[in-house]
ModelCIF file with pLDDT and N, C-alpha, C, O atoms, coordinates in Angstrom:
data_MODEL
#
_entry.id   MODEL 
#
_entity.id                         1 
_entity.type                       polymer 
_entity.pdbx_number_of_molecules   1 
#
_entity_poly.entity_id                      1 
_entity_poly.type                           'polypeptide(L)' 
_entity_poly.nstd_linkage                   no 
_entity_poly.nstd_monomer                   no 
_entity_poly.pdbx_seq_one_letter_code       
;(UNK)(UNK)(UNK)(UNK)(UNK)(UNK)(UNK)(UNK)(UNK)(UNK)(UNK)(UNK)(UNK)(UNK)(UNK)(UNK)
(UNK)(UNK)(UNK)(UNK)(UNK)(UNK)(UNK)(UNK)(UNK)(UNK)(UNK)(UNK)(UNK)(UNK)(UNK)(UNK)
(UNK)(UNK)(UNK)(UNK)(UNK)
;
_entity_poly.pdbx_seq_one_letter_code_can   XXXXXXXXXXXXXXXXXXXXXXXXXXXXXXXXXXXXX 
_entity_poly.pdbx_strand_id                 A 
#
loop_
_entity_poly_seq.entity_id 
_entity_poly_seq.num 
_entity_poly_seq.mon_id 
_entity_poly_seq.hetero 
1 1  UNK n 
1 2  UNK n 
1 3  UNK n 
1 4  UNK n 
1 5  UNK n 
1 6  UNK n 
1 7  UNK n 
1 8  UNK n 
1 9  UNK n 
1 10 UNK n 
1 11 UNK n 
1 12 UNK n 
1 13 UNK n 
1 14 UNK n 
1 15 UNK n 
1 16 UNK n 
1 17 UNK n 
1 18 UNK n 
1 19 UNK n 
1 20 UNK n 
1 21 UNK n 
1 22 UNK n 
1 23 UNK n 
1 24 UNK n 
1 25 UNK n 
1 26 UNK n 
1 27 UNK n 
1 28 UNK n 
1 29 UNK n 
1 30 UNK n 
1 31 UNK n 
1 32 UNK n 
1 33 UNK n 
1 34 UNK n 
1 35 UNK n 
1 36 UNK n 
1 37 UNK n 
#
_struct_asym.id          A 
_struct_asym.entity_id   1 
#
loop_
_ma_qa_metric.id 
_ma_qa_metric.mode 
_ma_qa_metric.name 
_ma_qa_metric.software_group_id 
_ma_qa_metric.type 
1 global pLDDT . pLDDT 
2 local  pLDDT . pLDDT 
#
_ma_qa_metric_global.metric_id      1 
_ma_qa_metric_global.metric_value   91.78 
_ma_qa_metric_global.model_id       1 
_ma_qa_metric_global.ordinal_id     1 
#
loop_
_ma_qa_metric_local.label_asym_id 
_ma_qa_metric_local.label_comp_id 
_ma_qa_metric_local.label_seq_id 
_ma_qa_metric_local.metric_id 
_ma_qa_metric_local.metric_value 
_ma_qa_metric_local.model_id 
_ma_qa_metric_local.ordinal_id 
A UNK 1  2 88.00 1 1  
A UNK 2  2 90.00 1 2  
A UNK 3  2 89.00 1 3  
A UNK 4  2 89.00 1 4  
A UNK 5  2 93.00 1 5  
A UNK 6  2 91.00 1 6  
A UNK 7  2 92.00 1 7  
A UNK 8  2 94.00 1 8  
A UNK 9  2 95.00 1 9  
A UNK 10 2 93.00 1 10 
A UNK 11 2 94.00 1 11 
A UNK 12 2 95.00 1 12 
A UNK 13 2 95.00 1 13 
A UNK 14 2 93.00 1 14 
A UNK 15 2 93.00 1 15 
A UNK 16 2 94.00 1 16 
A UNK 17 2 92.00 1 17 
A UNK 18 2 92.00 1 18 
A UNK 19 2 92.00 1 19 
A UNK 20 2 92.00 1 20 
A UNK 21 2 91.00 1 21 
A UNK 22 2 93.00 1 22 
A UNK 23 2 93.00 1 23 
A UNK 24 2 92.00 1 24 
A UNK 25 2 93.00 1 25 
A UNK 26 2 92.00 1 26 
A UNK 27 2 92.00 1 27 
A UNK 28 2 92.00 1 28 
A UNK 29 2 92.00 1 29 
A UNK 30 2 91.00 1 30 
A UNK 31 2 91.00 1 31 
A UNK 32 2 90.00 1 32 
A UNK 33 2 90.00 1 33 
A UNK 34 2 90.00 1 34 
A UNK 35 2 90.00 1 35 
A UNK 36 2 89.00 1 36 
A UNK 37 2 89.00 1 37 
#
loop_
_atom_site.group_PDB 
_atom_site.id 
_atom_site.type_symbol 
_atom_site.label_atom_id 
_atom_site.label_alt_id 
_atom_site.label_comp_id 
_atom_site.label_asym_id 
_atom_site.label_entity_id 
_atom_site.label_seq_id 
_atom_site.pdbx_PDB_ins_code 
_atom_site.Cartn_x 
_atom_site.Cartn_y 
_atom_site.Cartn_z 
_atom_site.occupancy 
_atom_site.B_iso_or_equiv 
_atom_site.pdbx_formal_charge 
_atom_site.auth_seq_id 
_atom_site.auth_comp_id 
_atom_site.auth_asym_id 
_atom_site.auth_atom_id 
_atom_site.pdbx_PDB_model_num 
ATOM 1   N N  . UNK A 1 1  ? 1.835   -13.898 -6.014 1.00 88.00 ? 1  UNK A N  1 
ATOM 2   C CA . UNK A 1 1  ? 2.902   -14.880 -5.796 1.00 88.00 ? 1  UNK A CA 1 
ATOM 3   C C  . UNK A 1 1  ? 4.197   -14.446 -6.486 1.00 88.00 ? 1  UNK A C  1 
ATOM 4   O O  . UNK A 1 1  ? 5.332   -14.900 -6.340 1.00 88.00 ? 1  UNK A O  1 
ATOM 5   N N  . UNK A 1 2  ? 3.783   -13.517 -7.227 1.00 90.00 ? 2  UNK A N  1 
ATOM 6   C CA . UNK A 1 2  ? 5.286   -12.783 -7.902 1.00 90.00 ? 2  UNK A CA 1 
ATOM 7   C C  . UNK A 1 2  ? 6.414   -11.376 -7.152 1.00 90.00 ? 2  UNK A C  1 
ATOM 8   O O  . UNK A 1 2  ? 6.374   -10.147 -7.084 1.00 90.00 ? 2  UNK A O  1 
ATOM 9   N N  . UNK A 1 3  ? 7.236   -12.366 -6.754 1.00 89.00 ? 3  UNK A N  1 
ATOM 10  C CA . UNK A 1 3  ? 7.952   -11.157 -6.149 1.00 89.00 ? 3  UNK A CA 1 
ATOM 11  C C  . UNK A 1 3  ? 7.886   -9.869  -6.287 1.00 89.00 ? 3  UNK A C  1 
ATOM 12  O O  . UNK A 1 3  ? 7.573   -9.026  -5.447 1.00 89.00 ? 3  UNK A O  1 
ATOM 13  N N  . UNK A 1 4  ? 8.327   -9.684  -7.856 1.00 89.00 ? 4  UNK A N  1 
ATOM 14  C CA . UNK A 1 4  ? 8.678   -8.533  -8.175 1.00 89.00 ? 4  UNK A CA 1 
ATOM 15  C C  . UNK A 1 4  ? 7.393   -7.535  -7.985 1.00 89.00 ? 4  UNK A C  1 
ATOM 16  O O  . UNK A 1 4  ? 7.391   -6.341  -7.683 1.00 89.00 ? 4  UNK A O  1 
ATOM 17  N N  . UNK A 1 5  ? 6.600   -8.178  -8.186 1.00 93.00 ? 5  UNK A N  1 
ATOM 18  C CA . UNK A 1 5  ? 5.109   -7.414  -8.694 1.00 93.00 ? 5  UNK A CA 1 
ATOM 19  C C  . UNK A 1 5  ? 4.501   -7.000  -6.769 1.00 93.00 ? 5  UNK A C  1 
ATOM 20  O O  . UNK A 1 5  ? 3.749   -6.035  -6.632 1.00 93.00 ? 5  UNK A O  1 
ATOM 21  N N  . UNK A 1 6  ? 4.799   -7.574  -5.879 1.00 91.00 ? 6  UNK A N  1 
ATOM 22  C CA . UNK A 1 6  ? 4.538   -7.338  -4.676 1.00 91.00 ? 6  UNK A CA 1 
ATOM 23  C C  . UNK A 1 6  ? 5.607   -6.564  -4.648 1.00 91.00 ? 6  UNK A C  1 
ATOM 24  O O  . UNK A 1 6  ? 4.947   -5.546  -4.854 1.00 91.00 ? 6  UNK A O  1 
ATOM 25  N N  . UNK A 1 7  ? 6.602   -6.196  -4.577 1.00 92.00 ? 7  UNK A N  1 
ATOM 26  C CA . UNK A 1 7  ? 7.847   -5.385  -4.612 1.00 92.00 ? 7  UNK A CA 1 
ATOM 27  C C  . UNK A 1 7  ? 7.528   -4.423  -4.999 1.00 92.00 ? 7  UNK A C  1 
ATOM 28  O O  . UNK A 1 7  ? 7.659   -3.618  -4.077 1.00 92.00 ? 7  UNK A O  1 
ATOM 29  N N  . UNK A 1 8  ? 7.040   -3.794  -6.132 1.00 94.00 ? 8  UNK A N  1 
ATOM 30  C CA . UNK A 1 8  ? 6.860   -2.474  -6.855 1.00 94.00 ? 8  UNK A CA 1 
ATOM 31  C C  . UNK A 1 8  ? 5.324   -1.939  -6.215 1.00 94.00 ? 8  UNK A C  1 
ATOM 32  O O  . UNK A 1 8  ? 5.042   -0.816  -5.796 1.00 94.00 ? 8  UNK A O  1 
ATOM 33  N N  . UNK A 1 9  ? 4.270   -3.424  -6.322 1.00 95.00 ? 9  UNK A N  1 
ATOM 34  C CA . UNK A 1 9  ? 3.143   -2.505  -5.500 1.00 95.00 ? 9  UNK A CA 1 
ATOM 35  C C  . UNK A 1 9  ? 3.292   -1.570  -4.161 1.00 95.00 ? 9  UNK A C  1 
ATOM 36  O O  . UNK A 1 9  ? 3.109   -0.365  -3.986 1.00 95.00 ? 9  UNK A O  1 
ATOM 37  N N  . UNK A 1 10 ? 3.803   -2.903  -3.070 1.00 93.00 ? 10 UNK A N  1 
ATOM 38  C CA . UNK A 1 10 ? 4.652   -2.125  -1.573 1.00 93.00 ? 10 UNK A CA 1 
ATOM 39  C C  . UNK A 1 10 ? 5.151   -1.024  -1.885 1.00 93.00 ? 10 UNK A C  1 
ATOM 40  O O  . UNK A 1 10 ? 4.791   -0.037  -1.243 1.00 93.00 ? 10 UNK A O  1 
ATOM 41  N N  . UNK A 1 11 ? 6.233   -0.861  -3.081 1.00 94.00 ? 11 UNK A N  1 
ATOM 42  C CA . UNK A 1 11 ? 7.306   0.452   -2.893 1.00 94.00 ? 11 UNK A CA 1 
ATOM 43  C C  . UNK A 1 11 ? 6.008   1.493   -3.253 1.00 94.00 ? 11 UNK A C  1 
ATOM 44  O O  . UNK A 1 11 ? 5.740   2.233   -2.307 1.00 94.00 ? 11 UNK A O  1 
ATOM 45  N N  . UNK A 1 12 ? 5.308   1.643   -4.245 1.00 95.00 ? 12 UNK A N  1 
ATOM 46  C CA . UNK A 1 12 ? 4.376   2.608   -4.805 1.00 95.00 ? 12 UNK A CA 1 
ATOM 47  C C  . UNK A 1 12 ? 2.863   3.091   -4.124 1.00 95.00 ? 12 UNK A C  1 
ATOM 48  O O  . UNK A 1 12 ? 2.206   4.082   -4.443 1.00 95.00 ? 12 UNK A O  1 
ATOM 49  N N  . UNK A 1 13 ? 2.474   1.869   -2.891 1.00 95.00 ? 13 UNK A N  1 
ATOM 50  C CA . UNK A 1 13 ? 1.548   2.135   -2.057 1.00 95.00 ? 13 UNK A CA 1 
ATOM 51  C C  . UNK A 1 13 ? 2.167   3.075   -0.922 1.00 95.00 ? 13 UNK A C  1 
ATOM 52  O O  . UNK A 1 13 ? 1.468   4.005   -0.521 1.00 95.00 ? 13 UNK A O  1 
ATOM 53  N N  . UNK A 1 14 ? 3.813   2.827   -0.225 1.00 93.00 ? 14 UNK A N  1 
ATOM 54  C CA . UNK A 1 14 ? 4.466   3.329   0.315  1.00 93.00 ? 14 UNK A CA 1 
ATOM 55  C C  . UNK A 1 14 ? 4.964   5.007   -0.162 1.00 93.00 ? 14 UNK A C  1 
ATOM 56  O O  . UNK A 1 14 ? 5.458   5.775   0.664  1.00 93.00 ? 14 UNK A O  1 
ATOM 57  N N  . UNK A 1 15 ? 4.844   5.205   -0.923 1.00 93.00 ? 15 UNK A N  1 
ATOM 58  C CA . UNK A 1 15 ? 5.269   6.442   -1.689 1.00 93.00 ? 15 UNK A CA 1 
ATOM 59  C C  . UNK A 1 15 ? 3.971   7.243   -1.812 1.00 93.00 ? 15 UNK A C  1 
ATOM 60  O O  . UNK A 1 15 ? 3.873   8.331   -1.245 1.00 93.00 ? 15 UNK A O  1 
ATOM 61  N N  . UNK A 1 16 ? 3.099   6.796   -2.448 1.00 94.00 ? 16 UNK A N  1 
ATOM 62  C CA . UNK A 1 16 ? 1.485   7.138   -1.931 1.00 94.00 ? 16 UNK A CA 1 
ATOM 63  C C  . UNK A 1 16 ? 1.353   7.492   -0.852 1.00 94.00 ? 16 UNK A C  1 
ATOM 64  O O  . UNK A 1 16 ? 1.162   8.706   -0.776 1.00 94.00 ? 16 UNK A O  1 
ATOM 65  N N  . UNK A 1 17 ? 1.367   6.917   0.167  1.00 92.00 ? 17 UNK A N  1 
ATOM 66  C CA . UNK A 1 17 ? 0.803   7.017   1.628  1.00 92.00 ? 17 UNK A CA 1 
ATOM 67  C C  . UNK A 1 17 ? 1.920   8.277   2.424  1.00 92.00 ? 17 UNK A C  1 
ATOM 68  O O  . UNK A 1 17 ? 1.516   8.836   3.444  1.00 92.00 ? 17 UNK A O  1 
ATOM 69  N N  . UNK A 1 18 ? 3.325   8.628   1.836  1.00 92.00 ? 18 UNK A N  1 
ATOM 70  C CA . UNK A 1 18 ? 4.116   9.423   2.502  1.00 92.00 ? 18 UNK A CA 1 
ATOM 71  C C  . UNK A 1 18 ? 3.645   10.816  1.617  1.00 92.00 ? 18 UNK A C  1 
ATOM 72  O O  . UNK A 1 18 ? 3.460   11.865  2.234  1.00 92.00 ? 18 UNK A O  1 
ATOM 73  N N  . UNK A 1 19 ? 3.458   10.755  0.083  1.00 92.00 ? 19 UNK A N  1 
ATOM 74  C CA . UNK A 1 19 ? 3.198   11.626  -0.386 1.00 92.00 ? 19 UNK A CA 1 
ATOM 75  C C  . UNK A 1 19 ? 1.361   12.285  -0.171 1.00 92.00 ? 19 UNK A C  1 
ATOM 76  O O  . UNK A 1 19 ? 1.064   13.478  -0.233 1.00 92.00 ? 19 UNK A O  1 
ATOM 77  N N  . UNK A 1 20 ? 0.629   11.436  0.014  1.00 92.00 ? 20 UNK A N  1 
ATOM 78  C CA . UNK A 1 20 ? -0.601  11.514  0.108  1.00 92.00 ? 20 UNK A CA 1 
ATOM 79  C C  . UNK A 1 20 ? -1.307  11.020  1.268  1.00 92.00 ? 20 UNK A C  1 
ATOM 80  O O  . UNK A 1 20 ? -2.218  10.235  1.007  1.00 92.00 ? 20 UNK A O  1 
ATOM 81  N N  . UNK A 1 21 ? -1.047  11.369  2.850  1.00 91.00 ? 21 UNK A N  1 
ATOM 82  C CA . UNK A 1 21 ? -1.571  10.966  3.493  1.00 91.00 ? 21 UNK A CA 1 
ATOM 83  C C  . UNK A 1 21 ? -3.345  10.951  3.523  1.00 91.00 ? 21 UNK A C  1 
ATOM 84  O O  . UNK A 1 21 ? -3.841  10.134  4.299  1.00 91.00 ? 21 UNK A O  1 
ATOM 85  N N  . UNK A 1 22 ? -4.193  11.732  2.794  1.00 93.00 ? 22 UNK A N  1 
ATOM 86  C CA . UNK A 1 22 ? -5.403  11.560  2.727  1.00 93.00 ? 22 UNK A CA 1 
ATOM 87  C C  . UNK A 1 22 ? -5.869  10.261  1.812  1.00 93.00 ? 22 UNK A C  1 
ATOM 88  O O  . UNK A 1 22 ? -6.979  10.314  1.282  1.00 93.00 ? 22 UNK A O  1 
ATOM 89  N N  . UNK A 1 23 ? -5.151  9.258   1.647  1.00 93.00 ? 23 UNK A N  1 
ATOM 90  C CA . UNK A 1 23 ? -5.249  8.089   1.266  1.00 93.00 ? 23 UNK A CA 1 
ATOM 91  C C  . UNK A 1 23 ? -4.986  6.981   2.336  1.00 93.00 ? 23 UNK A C  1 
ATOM 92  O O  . UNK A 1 23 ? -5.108  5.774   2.125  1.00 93.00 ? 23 UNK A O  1 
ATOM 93  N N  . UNK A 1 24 ? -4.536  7.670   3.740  1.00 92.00 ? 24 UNK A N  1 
ATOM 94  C CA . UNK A 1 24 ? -4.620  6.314   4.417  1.00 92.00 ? 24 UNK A CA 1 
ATOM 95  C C  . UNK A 1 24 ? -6.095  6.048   4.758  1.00 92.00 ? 24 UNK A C  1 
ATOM 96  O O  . UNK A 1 24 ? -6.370  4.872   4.521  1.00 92.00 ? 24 UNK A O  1 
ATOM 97  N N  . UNK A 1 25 ? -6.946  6.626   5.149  1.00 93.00 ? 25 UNK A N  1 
ATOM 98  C CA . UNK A 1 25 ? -8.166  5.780   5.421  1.00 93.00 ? 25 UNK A CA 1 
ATOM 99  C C  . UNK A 1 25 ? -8.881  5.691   4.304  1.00 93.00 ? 25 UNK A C  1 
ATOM 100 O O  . UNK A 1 25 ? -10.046 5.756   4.694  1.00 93.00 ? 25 UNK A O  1 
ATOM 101 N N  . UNK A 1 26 ? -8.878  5.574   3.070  1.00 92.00 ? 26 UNK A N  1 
ATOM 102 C CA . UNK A 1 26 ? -10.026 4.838   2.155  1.00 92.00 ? 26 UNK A CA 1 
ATOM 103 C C  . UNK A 1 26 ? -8.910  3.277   1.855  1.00 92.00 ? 26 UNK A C  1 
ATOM 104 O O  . UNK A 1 26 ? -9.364  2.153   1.639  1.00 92.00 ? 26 UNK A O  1 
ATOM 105 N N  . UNK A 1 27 ? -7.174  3.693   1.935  1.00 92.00 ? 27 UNK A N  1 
ATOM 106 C CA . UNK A 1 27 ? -6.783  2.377   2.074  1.00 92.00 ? 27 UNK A CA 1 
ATOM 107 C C  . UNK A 1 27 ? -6.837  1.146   2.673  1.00 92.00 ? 27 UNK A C  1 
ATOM 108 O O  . UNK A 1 27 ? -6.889  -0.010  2.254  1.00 92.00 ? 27 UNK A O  1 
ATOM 109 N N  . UNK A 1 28 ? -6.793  2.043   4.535  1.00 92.00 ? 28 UNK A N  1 
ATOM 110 C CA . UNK A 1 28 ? -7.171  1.343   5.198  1.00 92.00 ? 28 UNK A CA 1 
ATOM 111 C C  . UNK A 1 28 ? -8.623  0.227   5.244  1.00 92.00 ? 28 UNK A C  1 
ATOM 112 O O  . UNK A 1 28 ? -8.638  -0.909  5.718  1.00 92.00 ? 28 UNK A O  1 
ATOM 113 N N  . UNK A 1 29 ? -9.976  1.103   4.481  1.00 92.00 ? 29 UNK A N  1 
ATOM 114 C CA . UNK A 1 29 ? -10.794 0.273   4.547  1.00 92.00 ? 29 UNK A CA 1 
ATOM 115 C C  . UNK A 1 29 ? -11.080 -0.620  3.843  1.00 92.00 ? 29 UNK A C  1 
ATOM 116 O O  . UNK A 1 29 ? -11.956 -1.453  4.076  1.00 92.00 ? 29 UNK A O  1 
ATOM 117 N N  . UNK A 1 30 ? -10.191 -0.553  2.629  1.00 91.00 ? 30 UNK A N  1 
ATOM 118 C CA . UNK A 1 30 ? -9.304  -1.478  1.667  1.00 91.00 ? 30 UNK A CA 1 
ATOM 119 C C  . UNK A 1 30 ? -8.828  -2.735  2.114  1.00 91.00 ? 30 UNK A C  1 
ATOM 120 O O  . UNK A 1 30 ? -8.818  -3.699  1.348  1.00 91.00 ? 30 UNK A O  1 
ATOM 121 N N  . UNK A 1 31 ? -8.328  -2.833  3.599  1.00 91.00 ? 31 UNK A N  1 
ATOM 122 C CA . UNK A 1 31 ? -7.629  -3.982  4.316  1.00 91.00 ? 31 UNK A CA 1 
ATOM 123 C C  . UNK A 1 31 ? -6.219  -3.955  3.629  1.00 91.00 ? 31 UNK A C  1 
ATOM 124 O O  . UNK A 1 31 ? -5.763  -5.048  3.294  1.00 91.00 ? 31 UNK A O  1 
ATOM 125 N N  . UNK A 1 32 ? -5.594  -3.006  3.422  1.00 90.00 ? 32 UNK A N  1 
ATOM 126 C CA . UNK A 1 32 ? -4.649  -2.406  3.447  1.00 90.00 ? 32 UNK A CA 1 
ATOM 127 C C  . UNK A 1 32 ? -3.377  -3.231  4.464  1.00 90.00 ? 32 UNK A C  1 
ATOM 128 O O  . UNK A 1 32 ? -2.329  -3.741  4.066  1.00 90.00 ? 32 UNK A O  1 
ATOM 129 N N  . UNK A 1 33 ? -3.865  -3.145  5.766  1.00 90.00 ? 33 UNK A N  1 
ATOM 130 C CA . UNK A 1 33 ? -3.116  -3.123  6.852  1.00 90.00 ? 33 UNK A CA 1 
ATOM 131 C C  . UNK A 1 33 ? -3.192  -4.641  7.024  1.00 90.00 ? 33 UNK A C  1 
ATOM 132 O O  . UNK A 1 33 ? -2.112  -5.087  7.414  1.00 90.00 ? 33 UNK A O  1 
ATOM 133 N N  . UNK A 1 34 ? -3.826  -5.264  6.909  1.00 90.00 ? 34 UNK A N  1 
ATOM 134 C CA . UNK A 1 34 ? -3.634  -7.225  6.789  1.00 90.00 ? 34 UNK A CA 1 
ATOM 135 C C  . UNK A 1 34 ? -3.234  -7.602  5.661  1.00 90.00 ? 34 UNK A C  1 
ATOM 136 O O  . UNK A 1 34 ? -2.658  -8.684  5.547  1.00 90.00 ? 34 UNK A O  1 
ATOM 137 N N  . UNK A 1 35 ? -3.462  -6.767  4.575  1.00 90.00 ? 35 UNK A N  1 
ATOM 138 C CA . UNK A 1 35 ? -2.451  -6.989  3.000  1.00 90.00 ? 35 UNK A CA 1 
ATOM 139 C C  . UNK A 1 35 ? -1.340  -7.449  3.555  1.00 90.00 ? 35 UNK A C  1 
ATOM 140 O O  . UNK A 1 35 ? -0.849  -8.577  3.593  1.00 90.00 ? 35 UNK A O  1 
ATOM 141 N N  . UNK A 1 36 ? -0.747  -5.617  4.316  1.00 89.00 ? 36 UNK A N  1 
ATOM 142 C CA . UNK A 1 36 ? 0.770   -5.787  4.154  1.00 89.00 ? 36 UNK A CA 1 
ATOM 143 C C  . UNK A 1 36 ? 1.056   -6.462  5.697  1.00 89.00 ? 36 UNK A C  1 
ATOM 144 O O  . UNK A 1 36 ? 2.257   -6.601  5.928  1.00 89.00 ? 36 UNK A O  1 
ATOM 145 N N  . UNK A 1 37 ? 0.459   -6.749  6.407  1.00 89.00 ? 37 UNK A N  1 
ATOM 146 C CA . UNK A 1 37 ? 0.861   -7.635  7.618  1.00 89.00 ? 37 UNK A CA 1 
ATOM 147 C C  . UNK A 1 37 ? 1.369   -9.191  6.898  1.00 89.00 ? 37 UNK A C  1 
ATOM 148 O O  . UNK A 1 37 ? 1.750   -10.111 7.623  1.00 89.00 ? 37 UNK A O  1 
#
């Protein structure tokens, strides 16, 4: 419910996923993708 703290996770999961694409599918099965929906 805290902005900021959803703010920095998004930016740092986002930076992850461009720098480390072998992290999209263990994220994905994470529910990753309805997180950030």
């Amino acid at each position: 419910s805290e902005p900021s703290l959803r703010a920095r996770a998004a930016f740092l999961l986002h930076c992850l996923l461009r720098e480390h694409p072998r992290l999209r599918e263990p994220l994905i099965r994470q529910g990753l993708v309805a997180r950030a929906t």
